[in-house]
PDB file of N, CA and C in Angstrom:
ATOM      1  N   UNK A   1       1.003-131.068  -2.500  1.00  0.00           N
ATOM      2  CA  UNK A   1       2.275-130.538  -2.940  1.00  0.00           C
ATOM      3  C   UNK A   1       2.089-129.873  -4.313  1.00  0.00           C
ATOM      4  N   UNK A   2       2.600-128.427  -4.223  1.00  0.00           N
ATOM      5  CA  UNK A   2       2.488-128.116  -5.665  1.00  0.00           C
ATOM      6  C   UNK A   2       3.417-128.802  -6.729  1.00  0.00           C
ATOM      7  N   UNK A   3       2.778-128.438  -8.082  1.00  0.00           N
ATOM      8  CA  UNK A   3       3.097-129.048  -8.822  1.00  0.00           C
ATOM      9  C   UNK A   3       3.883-128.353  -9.984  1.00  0.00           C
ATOM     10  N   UNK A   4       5.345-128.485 -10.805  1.00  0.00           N
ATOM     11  CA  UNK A   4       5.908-127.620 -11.675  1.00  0.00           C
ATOM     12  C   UNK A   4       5.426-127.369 -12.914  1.00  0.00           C
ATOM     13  N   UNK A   5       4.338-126.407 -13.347  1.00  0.00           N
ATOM     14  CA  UNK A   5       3.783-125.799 -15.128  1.00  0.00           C
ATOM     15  C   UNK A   5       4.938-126.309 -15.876  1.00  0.00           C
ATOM     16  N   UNK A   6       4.375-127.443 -16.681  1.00  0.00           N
ATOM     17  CA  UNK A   6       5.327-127.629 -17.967  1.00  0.00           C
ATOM     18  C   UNK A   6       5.152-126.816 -19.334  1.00  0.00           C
ATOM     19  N   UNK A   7       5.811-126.783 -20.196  1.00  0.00           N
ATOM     20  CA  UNK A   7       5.387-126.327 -21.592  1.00  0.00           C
ATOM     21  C   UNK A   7       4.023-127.059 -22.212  1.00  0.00           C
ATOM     22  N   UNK A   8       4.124-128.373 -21.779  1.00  0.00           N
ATOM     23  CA  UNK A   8       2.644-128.803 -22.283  1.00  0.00           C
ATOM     24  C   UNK A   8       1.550-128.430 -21.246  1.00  0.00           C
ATOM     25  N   UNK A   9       1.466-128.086 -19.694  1.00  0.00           N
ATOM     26  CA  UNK A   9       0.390-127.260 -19.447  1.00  0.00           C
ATOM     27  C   UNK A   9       0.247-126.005 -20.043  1.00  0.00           C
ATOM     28  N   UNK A  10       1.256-125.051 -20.021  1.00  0.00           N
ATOM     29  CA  UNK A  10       1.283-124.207 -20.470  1.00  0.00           C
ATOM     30  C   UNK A  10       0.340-124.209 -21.862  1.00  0.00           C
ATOM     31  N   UNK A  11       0.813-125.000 -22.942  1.00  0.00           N
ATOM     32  CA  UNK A  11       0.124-125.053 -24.041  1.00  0.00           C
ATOM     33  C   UNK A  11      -1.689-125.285 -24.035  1.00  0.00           C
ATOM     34  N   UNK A  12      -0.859-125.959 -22.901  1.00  0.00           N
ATOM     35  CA  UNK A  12      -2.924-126.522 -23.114  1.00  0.00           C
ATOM     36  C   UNK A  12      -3.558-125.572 -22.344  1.00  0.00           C
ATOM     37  N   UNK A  13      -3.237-124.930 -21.471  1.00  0.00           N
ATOM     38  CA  UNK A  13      -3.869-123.643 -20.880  1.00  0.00           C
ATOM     39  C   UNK A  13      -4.271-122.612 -21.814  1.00  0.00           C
ATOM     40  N   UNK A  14      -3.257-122.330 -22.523  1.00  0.00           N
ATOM     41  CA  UNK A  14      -3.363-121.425 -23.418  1.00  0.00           C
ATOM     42  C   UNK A  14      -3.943-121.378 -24.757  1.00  0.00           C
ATOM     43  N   UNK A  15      -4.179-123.029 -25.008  1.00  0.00           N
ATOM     44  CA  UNK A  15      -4.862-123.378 -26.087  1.00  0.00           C
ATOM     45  C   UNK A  15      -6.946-122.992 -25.677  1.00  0.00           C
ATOM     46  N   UNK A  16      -6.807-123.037 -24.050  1.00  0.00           N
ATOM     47  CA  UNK A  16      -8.286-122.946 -23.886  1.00  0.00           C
ATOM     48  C   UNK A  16      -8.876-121.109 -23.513  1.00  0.00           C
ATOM     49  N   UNK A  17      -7.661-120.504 -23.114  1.00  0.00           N
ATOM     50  CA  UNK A  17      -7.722-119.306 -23.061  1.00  0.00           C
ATOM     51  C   UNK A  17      -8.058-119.238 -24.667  1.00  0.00           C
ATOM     52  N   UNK A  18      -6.980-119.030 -25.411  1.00  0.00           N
ATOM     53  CA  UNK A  18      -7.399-118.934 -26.997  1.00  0.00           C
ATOM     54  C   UNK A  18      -8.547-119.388 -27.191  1.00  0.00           C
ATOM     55  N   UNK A  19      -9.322-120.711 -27.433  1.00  0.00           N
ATOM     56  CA  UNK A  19     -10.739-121.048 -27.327  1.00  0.00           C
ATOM     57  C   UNK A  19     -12.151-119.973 -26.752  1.00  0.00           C
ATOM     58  N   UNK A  20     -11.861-119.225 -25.369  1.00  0.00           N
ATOM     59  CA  UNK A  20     -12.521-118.149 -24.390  1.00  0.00           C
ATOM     60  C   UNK A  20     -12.442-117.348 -25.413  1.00  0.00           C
ATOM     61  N   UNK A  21     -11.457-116.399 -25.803  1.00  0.00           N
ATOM     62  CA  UNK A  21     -10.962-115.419 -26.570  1.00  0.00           C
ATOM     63  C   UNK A  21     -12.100-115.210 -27.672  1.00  0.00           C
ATOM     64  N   UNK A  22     -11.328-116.120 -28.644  1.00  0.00           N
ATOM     65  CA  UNK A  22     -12.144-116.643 -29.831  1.00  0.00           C
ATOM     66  C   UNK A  22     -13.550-116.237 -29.843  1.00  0.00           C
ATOM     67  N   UNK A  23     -14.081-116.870 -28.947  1.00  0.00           N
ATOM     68  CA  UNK A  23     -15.875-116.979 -28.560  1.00  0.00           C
ATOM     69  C   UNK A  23     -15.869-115.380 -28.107  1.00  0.00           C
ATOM     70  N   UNK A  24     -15.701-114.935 -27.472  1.00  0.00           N
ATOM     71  CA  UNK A  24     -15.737-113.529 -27.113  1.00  0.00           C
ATOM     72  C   UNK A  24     -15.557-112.465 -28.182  1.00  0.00           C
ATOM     73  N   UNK A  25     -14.307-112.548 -28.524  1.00  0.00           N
ATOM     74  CA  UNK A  25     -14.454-111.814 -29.736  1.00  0.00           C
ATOM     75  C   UNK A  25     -14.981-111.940 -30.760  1.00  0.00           C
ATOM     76  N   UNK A  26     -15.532-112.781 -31.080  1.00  0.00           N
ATOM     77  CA  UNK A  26     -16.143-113.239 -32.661  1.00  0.00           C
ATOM     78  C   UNK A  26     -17.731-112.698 -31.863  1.00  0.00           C
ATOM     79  N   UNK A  27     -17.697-112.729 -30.784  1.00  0.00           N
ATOM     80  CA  UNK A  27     -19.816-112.457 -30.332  1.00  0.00           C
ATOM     81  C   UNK A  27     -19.594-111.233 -30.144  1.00  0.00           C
ATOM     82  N   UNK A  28     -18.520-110.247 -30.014  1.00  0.00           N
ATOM     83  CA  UNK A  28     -18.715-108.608 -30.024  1.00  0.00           C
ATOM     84  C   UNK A  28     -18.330-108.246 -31.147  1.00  0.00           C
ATOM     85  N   UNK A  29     -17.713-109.284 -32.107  1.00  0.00           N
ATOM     86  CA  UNK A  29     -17.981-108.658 -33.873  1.00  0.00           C
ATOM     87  C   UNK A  29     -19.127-109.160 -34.078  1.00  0.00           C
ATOM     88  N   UNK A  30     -19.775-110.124 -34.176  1.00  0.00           N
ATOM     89  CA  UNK A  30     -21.133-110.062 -34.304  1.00  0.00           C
ATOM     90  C   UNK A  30     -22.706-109.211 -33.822  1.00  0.00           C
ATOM     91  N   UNK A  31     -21.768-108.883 -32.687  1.00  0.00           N
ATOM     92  CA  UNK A  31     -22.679-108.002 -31.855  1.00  0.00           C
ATOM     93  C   UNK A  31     -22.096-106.524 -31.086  1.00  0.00           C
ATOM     94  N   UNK A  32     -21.614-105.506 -32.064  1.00  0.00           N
ATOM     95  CA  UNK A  32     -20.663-104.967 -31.360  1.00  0.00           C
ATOM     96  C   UNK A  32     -21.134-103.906 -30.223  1.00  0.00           C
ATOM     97  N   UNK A  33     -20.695-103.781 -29.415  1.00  0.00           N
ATOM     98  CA  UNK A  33     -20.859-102.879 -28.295  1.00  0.00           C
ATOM     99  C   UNK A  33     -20.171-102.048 -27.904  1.00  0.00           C
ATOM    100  N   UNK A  34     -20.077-100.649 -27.470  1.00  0.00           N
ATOM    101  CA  UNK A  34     -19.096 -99.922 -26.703  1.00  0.00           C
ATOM    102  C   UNK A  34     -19.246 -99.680 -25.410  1.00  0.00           C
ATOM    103  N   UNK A  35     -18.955-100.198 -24.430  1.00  0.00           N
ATOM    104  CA  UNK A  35     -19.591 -99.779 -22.995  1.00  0.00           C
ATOM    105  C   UNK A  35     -17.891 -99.476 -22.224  1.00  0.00           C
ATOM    106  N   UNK A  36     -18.381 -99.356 -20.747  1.00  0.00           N
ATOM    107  CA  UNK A  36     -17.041 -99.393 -20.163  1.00  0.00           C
ATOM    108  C   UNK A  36     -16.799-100.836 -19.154  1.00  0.00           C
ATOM    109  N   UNK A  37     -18.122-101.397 -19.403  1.00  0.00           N
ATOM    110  CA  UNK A  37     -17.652-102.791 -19.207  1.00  0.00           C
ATOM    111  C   UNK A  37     -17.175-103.674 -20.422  1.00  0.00           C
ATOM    112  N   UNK A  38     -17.228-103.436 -21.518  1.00  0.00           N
ATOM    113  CA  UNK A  38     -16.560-104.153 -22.265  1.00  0.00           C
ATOM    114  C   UNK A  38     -15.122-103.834 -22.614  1.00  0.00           C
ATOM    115  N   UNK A  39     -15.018-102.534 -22.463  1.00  0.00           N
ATOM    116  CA  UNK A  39     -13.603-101.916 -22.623  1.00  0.00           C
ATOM    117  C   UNK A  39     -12.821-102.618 -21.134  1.00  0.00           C
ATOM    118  N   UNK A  40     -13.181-102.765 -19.987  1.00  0.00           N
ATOM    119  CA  UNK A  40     -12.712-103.301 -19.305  1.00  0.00           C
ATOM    120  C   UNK A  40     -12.632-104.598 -19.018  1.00  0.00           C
ATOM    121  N   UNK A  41     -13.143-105.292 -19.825  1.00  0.00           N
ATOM    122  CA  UNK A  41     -13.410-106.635 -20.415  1.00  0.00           C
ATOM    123  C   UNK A  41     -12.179-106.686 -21.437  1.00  0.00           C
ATOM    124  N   UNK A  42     -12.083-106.411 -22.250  1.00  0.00           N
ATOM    125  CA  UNK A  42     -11.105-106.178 -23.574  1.00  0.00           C
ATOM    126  C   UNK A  42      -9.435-105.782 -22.804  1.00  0.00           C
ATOM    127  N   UNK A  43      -9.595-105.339 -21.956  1.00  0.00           N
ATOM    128  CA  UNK A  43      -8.390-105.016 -20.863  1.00  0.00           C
ATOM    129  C   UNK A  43      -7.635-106.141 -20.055  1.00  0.00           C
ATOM    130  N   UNK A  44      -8.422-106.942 -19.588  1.00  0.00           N
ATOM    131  CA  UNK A  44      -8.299-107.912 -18.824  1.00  0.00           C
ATOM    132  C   UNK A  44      -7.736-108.866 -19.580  1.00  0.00           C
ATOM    133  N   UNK A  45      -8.419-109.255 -20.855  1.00  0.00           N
ATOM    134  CA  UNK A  45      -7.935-110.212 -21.530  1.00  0.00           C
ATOM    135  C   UNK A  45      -7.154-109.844 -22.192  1.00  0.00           C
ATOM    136  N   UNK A  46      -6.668-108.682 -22.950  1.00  0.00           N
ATOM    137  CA  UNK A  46      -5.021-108.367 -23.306  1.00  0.00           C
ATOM    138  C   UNK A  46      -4.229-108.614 -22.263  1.00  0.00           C
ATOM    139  N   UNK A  47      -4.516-108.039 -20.990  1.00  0.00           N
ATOM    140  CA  UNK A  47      -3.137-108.386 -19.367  1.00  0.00           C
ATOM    141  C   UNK A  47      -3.175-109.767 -19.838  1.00  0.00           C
ATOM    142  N   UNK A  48      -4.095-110.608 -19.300  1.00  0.00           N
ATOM    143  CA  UNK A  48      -4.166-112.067 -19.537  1.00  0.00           C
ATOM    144  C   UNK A  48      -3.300-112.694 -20.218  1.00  0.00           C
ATOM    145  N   UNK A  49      -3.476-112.588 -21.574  1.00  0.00           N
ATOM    146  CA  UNK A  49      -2.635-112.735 -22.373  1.00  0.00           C
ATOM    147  C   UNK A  49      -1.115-112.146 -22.331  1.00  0.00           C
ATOM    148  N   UNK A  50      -0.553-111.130 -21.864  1.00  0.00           N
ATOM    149  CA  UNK A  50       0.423-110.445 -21.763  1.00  0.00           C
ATOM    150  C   UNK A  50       1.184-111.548 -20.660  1.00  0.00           C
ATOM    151  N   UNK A  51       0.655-111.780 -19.825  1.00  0.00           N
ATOM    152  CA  UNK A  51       0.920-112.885 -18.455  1.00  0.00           C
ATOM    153  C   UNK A  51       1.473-114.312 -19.488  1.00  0.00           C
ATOM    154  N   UNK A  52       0.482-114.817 -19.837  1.00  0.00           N
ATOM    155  CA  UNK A  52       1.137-116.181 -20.582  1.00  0.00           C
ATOM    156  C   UNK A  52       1.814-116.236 -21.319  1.00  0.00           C
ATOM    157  N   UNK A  53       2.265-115.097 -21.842  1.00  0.00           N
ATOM    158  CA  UNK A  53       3.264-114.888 -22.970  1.00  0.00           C
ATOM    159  C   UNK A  53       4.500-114.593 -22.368  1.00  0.00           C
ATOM    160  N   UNK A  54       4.420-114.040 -21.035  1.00  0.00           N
ATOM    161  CA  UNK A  54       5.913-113.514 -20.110  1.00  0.00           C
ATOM    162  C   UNK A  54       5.986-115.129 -19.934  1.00  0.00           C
ATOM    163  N   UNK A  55       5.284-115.562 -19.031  1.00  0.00           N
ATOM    164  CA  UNK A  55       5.047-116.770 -18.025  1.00  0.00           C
ATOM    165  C   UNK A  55       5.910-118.164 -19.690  1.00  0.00           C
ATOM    166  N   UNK A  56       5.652-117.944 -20.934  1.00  0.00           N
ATOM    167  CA  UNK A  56       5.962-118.834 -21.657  1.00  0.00           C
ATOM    168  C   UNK A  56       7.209-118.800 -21.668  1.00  0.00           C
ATOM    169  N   UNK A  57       7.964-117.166 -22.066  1.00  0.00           N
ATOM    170  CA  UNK A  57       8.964-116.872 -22.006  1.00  0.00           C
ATOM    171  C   UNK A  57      10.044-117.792 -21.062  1.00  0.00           C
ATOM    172  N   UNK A  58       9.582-118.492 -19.854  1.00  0.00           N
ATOM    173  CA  UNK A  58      10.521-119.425 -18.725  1.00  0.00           C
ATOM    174  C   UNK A  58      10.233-120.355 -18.777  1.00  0.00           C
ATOM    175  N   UNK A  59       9.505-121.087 -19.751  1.00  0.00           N
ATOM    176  CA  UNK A  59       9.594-122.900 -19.977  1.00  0.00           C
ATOM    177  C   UNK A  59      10.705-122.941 -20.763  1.00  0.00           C
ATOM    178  N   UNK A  60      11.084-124.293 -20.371  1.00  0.00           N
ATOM    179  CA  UNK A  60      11.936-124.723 -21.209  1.00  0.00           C
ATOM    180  C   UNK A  60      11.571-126.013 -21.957  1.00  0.00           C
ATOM    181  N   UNK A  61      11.912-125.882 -23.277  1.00  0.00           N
ATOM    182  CA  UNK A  61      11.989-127.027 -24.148  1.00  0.00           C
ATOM    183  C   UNK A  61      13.116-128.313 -23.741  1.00  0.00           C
ATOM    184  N   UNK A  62      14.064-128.219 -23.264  1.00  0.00           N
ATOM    185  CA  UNK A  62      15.328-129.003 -23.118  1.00  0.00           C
ATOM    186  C   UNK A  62      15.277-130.295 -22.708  1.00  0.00           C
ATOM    187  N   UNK A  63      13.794-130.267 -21.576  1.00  0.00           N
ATOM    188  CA  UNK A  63      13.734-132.003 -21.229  1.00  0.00           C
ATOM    189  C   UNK A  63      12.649-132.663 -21.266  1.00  0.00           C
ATOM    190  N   UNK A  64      12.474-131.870 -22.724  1.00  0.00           N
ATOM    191  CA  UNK A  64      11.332-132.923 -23.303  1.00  0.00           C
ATOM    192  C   UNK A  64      11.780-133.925 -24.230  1.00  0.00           C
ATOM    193  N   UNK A  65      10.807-134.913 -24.067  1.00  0.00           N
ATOM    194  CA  UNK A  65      11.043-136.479 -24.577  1.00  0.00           C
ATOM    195  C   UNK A  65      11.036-135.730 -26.057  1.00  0.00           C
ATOM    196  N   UNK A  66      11.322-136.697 -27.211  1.00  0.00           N
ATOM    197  CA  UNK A  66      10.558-136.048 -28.397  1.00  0.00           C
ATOM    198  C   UNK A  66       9.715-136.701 -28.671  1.00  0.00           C
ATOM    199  N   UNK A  67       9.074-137.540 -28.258  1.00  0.00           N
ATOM    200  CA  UNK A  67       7.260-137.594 -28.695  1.00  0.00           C
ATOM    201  C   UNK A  67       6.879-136.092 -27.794  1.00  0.00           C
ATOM    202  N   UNK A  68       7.365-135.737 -26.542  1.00  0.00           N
ATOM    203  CA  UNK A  68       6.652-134.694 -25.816  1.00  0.00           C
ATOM    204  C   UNK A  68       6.638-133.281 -27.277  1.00  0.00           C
ATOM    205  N   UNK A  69       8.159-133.376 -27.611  1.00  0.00           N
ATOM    206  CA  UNK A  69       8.488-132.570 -28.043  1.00  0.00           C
ATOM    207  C   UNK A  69       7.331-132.462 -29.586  1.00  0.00           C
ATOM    208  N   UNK A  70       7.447-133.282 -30.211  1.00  0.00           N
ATOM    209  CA  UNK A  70       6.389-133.533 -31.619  1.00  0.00           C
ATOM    210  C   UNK A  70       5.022-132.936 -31.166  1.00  0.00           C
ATOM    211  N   UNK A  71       4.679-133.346 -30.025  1.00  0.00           N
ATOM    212  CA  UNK A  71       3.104-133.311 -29.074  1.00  0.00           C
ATOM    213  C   UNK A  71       3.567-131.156 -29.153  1.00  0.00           C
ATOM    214  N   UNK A  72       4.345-130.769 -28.778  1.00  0.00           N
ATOM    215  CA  UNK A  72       4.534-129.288 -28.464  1.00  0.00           C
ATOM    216  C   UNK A  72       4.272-128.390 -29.466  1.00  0.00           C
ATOM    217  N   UNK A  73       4.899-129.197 -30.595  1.00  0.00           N
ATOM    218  CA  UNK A  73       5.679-128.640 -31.754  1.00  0.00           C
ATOM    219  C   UNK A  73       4.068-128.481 -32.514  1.00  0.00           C
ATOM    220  N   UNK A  74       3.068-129.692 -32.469  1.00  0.00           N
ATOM    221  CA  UNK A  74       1.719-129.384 -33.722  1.00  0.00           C
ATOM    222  C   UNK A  74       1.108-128.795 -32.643  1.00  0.00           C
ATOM    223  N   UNK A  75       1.204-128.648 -31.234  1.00  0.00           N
ATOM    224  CA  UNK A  75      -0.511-127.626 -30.448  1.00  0.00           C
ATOM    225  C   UNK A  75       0.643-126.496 -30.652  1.00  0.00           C
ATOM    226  N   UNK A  76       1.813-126.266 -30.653  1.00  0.00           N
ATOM    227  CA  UNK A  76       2.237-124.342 -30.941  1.00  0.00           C
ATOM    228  C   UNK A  76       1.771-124.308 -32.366  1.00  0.00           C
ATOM    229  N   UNK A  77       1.882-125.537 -33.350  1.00  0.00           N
ATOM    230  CA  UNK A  77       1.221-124.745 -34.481  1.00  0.00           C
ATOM    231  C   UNK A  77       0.170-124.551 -34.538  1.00  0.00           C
ATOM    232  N   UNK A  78      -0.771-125.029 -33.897  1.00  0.00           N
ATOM    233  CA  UNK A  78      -2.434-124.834 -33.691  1.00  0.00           C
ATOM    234  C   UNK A  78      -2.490-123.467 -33.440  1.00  0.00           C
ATOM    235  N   UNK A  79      -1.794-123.450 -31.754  1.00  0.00           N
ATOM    236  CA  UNK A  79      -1.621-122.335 -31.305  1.00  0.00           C
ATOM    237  C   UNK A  79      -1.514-120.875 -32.318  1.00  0.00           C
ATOM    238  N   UNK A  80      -0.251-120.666 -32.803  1.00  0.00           N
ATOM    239  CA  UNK A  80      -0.156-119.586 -33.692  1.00  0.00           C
ATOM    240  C   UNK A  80      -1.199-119.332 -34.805  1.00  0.00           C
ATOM    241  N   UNK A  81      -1.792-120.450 -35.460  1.00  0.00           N
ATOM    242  CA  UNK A  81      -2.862-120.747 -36.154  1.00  0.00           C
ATOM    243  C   UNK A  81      -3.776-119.717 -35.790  1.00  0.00           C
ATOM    244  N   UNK A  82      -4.441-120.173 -34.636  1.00  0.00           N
ATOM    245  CA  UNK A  82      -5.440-119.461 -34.255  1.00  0.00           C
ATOM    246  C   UNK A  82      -5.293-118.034 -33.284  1.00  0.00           C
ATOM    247  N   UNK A  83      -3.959-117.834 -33.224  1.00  0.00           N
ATOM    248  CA  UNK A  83      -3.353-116.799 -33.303  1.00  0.00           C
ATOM    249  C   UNK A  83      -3.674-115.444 -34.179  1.00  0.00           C
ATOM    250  N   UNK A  84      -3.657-116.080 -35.045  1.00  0.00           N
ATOM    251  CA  UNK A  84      -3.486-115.052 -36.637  1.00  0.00           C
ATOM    252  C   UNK A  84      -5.425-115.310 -37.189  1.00  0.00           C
ATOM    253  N   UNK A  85      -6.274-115.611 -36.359  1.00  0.00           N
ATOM    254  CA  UNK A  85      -7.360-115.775 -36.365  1.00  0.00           C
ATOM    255  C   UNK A  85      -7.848-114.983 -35.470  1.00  0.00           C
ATOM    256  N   UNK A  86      -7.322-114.889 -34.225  1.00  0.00           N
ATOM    257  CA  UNK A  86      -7.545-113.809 -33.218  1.00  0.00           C
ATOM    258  C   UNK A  86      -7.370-112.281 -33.479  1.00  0.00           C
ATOM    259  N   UNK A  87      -6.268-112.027 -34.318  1.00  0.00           N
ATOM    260  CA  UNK A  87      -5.784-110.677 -34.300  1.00  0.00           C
ATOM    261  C   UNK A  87      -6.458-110.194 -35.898  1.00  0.00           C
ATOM    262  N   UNK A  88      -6.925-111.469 -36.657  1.00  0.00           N
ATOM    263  CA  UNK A  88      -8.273-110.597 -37.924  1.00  0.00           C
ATOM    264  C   UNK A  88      -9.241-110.013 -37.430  1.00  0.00           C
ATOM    265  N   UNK A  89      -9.896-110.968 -35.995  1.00  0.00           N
ATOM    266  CA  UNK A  89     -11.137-110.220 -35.459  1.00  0.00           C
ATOM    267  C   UNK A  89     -11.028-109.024 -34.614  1.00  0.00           C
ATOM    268  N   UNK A  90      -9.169-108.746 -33.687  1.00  0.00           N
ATOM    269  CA  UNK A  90      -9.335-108.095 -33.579  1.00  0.00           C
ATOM    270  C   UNK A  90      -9.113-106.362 -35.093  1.00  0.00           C
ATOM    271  N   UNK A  91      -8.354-107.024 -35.793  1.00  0.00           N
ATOM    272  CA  UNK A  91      -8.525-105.842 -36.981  1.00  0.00           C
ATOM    273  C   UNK A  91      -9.610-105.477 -37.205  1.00  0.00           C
ATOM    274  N   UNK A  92     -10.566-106.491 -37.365  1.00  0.00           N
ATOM    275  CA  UNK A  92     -12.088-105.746 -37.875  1.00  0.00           C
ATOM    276  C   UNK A  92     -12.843-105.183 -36.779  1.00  0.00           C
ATOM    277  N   UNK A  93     -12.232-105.587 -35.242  1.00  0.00           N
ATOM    278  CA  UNK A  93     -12.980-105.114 -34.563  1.00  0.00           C
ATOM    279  C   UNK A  93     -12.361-103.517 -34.580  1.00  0.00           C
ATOM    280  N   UNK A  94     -11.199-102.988 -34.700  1.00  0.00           N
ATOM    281  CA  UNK A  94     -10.560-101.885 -34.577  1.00  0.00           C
ATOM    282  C   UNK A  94     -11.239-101.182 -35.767  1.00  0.00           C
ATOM    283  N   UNK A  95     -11.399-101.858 -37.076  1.00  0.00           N
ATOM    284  CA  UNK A  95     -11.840-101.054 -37.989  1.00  0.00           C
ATOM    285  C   UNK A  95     -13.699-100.521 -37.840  1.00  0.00           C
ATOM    286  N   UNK A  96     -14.236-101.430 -37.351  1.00  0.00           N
ATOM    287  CA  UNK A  96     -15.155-100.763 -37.357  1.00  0.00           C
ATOM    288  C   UNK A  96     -15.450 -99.862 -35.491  1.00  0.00           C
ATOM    289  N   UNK A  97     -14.289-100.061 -34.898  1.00  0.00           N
ATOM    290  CA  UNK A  97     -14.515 -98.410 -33.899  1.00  0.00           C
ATOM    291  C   UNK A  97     -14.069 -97.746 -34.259  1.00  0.00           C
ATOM    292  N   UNK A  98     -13.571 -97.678 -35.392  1.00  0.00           N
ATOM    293  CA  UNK A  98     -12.926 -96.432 -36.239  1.00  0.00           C
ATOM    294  C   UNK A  98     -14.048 -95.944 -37.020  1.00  0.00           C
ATOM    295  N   UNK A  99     -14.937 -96.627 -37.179  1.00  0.00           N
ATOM    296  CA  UNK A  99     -15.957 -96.216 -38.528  1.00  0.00           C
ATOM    297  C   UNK A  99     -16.871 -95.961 -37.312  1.00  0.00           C
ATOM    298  N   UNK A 100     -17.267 -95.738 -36.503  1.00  0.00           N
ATOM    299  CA  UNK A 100     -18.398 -95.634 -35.571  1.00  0.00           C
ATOM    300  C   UNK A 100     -19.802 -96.475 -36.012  1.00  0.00           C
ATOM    301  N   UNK A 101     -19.094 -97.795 -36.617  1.00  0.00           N
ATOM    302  CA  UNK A 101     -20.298 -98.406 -37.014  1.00  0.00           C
ATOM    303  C   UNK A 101     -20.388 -99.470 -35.239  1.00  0.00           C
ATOM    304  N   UNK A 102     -20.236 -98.911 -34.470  1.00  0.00           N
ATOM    305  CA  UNK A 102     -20.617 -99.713 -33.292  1.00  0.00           C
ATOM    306  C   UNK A 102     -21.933 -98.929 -32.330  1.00  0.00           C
ATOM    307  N   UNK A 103     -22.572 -99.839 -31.884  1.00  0.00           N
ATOM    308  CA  UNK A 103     -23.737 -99.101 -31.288  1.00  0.00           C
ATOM    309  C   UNK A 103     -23.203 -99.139 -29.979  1.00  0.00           C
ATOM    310  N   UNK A 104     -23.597 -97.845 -29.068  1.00  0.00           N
ATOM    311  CA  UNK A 104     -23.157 -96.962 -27.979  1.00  0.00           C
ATOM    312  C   UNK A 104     -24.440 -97.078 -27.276  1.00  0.00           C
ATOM    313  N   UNK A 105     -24.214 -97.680 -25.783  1.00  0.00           N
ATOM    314  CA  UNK A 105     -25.358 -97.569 -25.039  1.00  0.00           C
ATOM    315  C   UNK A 105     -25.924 -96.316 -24.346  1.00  0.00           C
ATOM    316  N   UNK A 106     -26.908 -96.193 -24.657  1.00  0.00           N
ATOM    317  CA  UNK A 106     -27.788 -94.773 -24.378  1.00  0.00           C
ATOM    318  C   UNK A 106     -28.087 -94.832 -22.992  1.00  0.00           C
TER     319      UNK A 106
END
């Protein structure tokens, strides 16, 4: 029998997507590449993300316990945390395809 996505799967799903992310982007700022598999790589995981963010949009908070609720309240602050950790790497990743300091496979 299926089962109903709460706000705390939700969170914790999204806490490990964020985790994937993270690792990905921090190894193509370390290692940057331009291909059209990475651009289609970089695609996927913006939709991705675009999905859990609609998909969050229809949980509801309302019948959670409040220990559930306390439990919600510090992984969304994690969450946003590493949020605003995601979108530095992607700045630097934007700044340097702006600078053509990325190597282009021959």
């Amino acid at each position: 029998m299926a089962r109903v996505c709460t706000l705390k799967d939700w969170l914790e799903a999204f806490y490990r997507k964020q985790e994937d992310d993270l690792h990905f982007f921090a190894d193509l700022l370390t290692s940057p590449k331009v291909s059209e598999e990475i651009s289609w790589e970089l695609n996927r995981r913006l939709q991705e993300r675009r999905q859990f963010s609609f998909f969050f949009k229809t949980l509801s908070w309302h019948n959670l316990s409040l220990e559930e609720l306390e439990w919600c309240e510090r992984k969304m602050e994690e969450i946003l945390s590493r949020e605003d950790e995601i979108r530095e790497i992607l700045d630097r990743l934007l700044e340097m395809l702006g600078s053509n300091s990325i190597k282009r496979p021959q």
